[in-house]
C-alpha atoms as a PDB file:
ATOM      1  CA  UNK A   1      77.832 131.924  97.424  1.00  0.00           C
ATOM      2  CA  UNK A   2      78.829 128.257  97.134  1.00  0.00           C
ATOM      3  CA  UNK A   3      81.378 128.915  94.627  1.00  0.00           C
ATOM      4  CA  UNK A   4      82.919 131.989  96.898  1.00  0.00           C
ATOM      5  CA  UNK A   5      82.885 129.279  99.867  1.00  0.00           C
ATOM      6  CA  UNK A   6      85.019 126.679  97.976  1.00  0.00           C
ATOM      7  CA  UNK A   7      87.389 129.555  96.765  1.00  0.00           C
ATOM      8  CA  UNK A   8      88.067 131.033 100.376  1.00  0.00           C
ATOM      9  CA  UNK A   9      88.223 127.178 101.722  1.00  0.00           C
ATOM     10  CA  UNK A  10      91.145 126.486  98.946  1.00  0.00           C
ATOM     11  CA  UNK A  11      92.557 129.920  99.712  1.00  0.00           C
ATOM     12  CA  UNK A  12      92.704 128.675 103.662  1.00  0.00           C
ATOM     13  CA  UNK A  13      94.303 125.197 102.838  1.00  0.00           C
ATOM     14  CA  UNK A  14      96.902 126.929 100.494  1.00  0.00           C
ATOM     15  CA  UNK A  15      97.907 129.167 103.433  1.00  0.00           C
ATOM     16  CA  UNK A  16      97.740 126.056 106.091  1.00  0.00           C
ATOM     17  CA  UNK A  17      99.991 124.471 103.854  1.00  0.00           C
ATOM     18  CA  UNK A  18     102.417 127.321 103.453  1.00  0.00           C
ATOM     19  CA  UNK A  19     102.581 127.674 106.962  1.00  0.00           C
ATOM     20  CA  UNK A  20     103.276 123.947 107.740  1.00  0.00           C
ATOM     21  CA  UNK A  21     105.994 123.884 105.305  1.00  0.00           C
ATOM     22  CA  UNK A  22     107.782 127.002 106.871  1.00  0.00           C
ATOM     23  CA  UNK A  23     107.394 125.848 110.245  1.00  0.00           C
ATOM     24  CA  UNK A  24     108.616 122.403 109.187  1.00  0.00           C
ATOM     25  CA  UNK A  25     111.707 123.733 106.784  1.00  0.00           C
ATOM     26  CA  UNK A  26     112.431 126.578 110.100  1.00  0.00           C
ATOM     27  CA  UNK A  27     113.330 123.767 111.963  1.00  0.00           C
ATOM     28  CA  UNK A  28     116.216 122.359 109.726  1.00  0.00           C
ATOM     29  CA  UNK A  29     118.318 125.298 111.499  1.00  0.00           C
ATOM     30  CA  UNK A  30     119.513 126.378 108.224  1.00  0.00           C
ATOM     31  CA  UNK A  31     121.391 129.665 109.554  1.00  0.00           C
ATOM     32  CA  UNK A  32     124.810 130.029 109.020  1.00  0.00           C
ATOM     33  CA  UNK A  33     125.270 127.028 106.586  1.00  0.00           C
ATOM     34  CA  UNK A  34     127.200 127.641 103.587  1.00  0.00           C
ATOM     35  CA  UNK A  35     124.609 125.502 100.876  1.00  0.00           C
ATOM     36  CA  UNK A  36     127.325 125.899  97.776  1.00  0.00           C
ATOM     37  CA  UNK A  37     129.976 124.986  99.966  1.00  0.00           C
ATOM     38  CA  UNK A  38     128.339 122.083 101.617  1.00  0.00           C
ATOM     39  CA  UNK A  39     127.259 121.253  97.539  1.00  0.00           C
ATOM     40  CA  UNK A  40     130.713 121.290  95.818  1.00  0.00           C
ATOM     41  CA  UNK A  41     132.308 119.373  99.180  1.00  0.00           C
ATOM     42  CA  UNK A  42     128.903 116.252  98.180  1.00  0.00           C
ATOM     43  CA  UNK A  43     129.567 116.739  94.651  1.00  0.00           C
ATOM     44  CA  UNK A  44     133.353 116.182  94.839  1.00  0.00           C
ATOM     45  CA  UNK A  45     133.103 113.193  96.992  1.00  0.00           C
ATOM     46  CA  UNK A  46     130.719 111.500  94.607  1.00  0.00           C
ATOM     47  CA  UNK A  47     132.594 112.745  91.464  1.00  0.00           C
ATOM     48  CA  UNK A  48     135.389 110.567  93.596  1.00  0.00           C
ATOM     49  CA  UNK A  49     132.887 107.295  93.999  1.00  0.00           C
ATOM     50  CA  UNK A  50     131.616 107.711  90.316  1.00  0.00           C
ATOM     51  CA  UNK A  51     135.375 108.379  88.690  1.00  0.00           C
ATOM     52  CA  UNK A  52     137.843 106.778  91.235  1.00  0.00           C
ATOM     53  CA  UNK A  53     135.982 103.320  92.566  1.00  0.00           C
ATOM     54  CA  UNK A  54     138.080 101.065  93.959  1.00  0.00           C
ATOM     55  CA  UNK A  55     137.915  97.466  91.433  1.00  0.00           C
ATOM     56  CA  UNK A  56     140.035  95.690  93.558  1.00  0.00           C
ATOM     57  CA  UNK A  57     137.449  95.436  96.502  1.00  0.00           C
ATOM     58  CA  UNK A  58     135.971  92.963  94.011  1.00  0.00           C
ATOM     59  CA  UNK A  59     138.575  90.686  93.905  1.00  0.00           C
ATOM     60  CA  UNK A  60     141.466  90.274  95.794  1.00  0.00           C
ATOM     61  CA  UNK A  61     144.003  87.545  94.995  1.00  0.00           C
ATOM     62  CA  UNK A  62     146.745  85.894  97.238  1.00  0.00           C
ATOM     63  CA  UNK A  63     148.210  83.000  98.472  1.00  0.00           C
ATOM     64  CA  UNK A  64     144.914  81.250  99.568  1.00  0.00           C
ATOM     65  CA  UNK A  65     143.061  82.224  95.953  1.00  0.00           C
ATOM     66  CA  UNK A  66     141.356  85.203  94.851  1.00  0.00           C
ATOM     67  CA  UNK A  67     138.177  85.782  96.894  1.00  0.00           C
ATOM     68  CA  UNK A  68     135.374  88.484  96.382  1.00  0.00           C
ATOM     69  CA  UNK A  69     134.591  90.679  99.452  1.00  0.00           C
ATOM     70  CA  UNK A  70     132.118  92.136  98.139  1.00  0.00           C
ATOM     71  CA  UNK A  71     130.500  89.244  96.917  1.00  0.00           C
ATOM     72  CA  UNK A  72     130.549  87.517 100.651  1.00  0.00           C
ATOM     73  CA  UNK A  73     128.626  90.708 101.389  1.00  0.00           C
ATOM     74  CA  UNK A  74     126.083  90.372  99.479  1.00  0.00           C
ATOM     75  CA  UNK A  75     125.430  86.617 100.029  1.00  0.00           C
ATOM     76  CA  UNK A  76     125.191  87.122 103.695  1.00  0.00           C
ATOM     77  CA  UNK A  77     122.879  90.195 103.329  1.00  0.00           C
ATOM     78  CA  UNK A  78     120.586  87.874 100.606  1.00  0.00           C
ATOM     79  CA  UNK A  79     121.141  85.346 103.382  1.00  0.00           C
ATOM     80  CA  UNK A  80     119.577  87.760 106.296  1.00  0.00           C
ATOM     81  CA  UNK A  81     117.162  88.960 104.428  1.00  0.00           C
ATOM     82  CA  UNK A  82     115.231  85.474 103.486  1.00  0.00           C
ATOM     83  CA  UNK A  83     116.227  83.811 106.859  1.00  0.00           C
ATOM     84  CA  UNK A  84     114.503  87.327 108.710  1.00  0.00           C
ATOM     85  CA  UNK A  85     111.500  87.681 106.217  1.00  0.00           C
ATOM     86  CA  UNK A  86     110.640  83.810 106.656  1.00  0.00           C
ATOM     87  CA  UNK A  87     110.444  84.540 110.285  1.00  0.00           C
ATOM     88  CA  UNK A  88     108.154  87.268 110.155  1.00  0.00           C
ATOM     89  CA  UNK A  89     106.563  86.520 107.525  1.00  0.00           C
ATOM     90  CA  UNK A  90     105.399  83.256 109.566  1.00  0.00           C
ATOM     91  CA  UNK A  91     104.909  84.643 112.750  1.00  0.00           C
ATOM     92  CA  UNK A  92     102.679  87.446 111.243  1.00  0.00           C
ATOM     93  CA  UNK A  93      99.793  84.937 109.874  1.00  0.00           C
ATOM     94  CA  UNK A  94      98.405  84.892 113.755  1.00  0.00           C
ATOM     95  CA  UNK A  95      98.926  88.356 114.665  1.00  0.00           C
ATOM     96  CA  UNK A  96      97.215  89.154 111.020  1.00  0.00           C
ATOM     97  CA  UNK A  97      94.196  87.035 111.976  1.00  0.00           C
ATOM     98  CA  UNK A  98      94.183  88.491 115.458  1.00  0.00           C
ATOM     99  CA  UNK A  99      93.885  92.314 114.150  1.00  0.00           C
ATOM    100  CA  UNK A 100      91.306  91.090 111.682  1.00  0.00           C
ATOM    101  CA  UNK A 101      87.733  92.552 112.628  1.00  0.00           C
ATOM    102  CA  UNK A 102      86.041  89.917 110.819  1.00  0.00           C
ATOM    103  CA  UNK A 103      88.004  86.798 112.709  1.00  0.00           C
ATOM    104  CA  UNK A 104      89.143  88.285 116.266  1.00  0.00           C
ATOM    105  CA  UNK A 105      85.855  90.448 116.807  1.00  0.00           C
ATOM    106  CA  UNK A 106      86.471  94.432 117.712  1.00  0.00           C
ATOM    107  CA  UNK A 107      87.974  93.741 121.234  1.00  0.00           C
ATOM    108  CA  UNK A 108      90.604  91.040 119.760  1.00  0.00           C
ATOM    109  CA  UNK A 109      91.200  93.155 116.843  1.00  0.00           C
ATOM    110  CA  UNK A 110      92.584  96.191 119.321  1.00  0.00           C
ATOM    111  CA  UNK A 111      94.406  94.538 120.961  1.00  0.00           C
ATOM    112  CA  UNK A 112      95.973  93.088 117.926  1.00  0.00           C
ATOM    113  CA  UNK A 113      96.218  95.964 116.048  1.00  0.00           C
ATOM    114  CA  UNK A 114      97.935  97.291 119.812  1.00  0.00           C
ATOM    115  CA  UNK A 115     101.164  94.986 119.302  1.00  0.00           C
ATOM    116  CA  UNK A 116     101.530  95.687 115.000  1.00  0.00           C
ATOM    117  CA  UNK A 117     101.862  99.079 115.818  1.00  0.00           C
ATOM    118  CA  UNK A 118     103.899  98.870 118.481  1.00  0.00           C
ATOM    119  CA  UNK A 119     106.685  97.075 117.009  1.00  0.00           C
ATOM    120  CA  UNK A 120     106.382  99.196 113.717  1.00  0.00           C
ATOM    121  CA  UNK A 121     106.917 102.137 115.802  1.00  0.00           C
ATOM    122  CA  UNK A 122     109.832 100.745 117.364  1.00  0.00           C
ATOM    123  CA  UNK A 123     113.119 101.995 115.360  1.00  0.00           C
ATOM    124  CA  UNK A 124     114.909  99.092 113.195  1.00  0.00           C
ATOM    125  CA  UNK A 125     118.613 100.279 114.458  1.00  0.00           C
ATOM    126  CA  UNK A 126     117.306 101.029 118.220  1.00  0.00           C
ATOM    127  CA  UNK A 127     116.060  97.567 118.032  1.00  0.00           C
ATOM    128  CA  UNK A 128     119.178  96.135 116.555  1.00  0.00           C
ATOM    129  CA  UNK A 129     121.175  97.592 119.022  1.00  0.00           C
ATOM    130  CA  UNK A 130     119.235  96.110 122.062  1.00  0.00           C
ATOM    131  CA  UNK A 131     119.587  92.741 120.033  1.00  0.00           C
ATOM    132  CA  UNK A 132     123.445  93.614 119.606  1.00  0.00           C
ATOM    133  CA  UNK A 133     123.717  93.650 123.234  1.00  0.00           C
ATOM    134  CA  UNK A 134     121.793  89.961 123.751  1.00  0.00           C
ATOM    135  CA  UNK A 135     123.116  87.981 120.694  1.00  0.00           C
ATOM    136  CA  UNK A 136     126.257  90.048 120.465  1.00  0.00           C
ATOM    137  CA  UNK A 137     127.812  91.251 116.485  1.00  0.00           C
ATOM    138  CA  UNK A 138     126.891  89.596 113.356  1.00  0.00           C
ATOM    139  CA  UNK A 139     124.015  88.405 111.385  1.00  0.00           C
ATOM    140  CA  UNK A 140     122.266  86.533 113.927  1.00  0.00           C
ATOM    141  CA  UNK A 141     120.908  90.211 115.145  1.00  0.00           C
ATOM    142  CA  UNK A 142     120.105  91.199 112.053  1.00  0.00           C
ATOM    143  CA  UNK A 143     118.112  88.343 111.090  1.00  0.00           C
ATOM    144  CA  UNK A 144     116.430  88.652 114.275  1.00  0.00           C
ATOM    145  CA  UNK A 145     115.681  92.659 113.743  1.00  0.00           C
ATOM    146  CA  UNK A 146     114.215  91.752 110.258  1.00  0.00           C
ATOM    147  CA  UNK A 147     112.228  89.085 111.663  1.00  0.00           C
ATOM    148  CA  UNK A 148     110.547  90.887 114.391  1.00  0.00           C
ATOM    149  CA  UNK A 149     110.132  94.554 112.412  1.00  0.00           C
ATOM    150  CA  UNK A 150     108.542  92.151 109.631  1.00  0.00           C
ATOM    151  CA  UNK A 151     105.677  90.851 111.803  1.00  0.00           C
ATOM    152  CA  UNK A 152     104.839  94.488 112.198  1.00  0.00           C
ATOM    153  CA  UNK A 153     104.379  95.216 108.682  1.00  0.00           C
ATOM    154  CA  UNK A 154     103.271  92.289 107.402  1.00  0.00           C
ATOM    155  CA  UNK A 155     100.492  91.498 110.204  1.00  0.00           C
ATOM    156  CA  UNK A 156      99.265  94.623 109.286  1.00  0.00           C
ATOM    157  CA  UNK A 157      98.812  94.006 105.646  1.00  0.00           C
ATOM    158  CA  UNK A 158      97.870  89.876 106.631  1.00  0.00           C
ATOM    159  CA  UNK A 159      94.749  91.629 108.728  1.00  0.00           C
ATOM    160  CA  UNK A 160      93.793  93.903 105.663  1.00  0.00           C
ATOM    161  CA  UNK A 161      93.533  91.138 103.629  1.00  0.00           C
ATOM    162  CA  UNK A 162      91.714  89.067 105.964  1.00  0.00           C
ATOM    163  CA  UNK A 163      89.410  91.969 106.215  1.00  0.00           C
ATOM    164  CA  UNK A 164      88.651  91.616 103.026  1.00  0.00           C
ATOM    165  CA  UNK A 165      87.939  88.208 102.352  1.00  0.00           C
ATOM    166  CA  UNK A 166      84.309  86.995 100.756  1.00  0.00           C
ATOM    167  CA  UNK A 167      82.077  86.451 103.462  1.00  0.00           C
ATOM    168  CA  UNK A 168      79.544  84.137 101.436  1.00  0.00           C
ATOM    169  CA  UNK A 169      82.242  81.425 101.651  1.00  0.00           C
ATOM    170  CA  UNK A 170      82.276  82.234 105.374  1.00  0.00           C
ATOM    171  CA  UNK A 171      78.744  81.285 105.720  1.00  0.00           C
ATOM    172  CA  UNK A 172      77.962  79.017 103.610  1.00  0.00           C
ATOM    173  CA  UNK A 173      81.014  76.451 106.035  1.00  0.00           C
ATOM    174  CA  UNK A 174      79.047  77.728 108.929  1.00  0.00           C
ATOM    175  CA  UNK A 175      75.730  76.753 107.336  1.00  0.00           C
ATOM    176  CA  UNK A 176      77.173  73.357 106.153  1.00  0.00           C
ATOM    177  CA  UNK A 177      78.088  73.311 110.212  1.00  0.00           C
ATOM    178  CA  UNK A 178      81.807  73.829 109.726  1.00  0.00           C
ATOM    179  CA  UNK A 179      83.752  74.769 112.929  1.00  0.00           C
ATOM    180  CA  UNK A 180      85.631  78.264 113.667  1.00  0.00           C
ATOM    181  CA  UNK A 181      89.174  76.832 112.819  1.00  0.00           C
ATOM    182  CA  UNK A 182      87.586  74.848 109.691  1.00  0.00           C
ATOM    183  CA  UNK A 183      86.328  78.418 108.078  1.00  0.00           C
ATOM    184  CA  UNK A 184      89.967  79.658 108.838  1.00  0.00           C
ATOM    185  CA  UNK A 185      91.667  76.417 107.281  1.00  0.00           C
ATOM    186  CA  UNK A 186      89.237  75.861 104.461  1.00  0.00           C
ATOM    187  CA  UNK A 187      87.399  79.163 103.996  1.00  0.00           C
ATOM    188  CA  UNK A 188      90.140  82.162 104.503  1.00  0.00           C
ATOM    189  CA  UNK A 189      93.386  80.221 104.040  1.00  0.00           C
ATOM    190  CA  UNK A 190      92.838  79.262 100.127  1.00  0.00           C
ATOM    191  CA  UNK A 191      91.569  82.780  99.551  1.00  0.00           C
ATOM    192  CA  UNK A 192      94.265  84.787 101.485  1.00  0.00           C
ATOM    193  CA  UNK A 193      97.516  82.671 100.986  1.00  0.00           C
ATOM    194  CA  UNK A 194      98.579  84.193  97.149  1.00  0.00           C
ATOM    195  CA  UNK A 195      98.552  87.873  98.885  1.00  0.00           C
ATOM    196  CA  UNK A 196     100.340  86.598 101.547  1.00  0.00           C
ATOM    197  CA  UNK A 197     103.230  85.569  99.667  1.00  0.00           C
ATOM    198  CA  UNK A 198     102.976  88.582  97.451  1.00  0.00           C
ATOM    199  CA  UNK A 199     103.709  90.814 100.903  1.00  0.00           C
ATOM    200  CA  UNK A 200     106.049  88.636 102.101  1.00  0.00           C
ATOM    201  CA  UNK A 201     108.235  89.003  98.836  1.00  0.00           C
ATOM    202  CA  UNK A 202     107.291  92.632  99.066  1.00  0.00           C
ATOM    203  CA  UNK A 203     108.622  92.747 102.379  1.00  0.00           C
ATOM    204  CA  UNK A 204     112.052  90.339 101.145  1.00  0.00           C
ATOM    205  CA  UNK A 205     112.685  93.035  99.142  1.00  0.00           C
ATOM    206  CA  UNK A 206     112.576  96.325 102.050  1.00  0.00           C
ATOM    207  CA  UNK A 207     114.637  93.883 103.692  1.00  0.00           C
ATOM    208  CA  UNK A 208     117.515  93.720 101.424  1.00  0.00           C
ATOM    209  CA  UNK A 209     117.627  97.481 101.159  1.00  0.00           C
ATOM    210  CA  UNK A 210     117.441  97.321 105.554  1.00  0.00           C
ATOM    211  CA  UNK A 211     120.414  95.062 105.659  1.00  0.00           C
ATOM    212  CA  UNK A 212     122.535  97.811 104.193  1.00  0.00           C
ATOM    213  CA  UNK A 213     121.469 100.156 107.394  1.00  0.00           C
ATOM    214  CA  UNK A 214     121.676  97.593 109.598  1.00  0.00           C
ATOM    215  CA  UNK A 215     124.943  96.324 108.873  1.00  0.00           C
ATOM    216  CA  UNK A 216     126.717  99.776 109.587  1.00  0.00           C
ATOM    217  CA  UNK A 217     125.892  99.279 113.374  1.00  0.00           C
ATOM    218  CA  UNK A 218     127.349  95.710 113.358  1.00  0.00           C
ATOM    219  CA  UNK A 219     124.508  93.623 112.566  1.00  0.00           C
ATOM    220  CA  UNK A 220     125.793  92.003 109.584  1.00  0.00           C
ATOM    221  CA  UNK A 221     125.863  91.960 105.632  1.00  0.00           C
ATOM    222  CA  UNK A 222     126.779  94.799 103.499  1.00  0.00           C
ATOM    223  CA  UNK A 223     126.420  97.671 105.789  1.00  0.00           C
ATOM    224  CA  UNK A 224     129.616  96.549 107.695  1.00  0.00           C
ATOM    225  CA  UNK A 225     132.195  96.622 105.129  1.00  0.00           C
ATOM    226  CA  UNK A 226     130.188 100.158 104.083  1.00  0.00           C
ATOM    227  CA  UNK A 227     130.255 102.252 107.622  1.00  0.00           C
ATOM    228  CA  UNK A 228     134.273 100.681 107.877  1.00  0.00           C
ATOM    229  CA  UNK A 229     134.540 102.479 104.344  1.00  0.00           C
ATOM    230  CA  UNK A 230     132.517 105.609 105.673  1.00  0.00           C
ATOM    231  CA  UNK A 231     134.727 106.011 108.781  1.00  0.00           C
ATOM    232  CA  UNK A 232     138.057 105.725 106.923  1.00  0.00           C
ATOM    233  CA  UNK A 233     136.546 107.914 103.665  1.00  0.00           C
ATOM    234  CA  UNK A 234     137.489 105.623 101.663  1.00  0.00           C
ATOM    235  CA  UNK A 235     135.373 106.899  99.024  1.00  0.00           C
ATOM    236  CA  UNK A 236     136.457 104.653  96.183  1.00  0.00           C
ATOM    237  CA  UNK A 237     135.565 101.677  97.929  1.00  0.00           C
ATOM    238  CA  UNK A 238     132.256 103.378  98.995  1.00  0.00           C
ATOM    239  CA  UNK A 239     131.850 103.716  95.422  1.00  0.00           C
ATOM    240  CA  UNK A 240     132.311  99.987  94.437  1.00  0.00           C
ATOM    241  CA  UNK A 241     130.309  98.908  97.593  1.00  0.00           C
ATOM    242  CA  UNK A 242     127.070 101.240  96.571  1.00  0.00           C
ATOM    243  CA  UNK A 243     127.316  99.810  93.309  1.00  0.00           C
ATOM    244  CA  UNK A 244     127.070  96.290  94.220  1.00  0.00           C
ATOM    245  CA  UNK A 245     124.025  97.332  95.813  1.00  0.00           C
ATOM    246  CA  UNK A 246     122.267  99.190  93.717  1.00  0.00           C
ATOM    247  CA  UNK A 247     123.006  95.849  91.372  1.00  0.00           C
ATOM    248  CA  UNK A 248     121.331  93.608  93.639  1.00  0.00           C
ATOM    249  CA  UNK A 249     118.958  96.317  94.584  1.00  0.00           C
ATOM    250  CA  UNK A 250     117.670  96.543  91.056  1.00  0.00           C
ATOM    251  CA  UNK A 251     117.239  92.223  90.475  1.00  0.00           C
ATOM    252  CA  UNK A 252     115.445  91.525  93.792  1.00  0.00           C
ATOM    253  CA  UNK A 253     113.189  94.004  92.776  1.00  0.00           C
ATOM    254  CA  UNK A 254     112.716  92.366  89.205  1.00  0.00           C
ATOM    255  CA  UNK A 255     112.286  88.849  90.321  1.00  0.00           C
ATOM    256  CA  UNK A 256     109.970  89.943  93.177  1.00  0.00           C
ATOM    257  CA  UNK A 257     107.900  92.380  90.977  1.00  0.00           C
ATOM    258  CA  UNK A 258     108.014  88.788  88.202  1.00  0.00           C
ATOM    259  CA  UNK A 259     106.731  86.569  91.244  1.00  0.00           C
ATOM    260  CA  UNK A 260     104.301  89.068  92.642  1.00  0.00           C
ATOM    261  CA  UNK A 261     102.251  89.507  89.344  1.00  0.00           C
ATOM    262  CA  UNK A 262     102.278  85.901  89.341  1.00  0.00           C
ATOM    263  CA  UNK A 263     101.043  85.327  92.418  1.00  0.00           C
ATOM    264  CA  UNK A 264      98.031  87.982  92.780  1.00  0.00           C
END
């Protein structure tokens, strides 16, 4: 009887599961669309990009020297991306201890958990935009973006760890007659601090990759030389441009991975 249970349950969740996914792929409002078409058009574009890139977006000589475009790019997008993640990185230490249980009690930790999800549901390019409008094009918005989408994620993570902290260290300050803001300094801090830094890194590295998207509405770094490309299909350059990030793509994530098993 058991055993016939578990079979009809599995059967049920097989069919749930079929139904989600044709309800879910339904809406893509595939009708009409020519796949192999649409397939050889993608293919031939990056067959372009892979075959065709244009090399002299790397370096382009003249009168005043030969200066990389590219490589400007990707400075200033390294450049956002620590100058944003410092900012929320920093700025996410009180918001984690807020939405910690443990440290703000289960009315502070509500309300804290209240504001990380609200600005992790808030879009990265809606936000950009609204900071477009205030600090007008260029970098300054995107840091900004990164900065305040960071404290989102990161005070999320900050509060897990907090969360999770060893409580005999806890009490034994409070027994020893520390204060409230002595347990945090000397208790939490020291045990806390090496995951911190591993997130933050972490969260350095989503940041590079965000740069790229955030740059093609105007908000600095590689994404603006990329959407120009996109607009013009210039697919060569696109080509060139994609590579230099997949290059910087791949060492961030080296050095970070290297730092982060050093760190926890």
């Amino acid at each position: 009887m058991t055993a016939l249970v578990r079979r009809n349950g599995t059967l049920i969740t097989a069919l749930a599961l079929v139904a989600l996914y044709a309800w879910a792929i339904a809406g893509l409002e595939l009708q009409g669309v020519n796949l192999a078409e649409r397939w050889h058009q993608a293919a031939a574009i990056f067959r372009i990009m892979v075959t065709e890139p244009e090399w002299t977006y790397l370096w382009k000589c003249g009168s005043y020297g030969c200066v990389s475009e590219l490589g400007q790019k990707i400075l200033e997008t390294l450049q956002m991306a620590l100058v944003g993640t410092t900012i929320g990185a920093v700025l996410a230490v009180p918001f984690g201890f807020l939405a910690a249980r443990n440290v703000a009690g289960a009315r502070g930790s509500r309300v804290g958990k209240f504001i990380l999800n609200a600005i992790r549901a808030f879009p990265e390019v809606v936000l950009a935009l609204m900071l477009l409008k205030a600090v007008g094009l260029g970098p300054f918005a995107g840091v900004l973006t990164m900065g305040i989408h960071s404290i989102g994620m990161l005070g999320k993570l900050y509060a897990e760890v907090v969360e999770g902290i060893d409580r005999d260290v806890l009490e034994a300050m409070a027994a020893c007659g520390a204060s409230r803001s002595q347990a945090v300094a000397f208790g939490i801090l020291p045990q806390v601090l090496p995951e911190f830094a591993s997130f933050a890194i972490y969260r350095f590295e989503i940041n590079v990759r965000a740069a790229a998207i955030l740059g093609m509405v105007g908000a600095g770094g590689i994404g603006t030389p990329l959407i120009f490309a996109v607009n013009n299909r210039d697919w060569g350059r696109i080509g060139v441009i994609l590579l230099g990030i997949i290059a910087v793509v791949a060492v961030v994530d080296a050095v970070s991975s290297y730092l982060r098993r050093k760190l926890v």
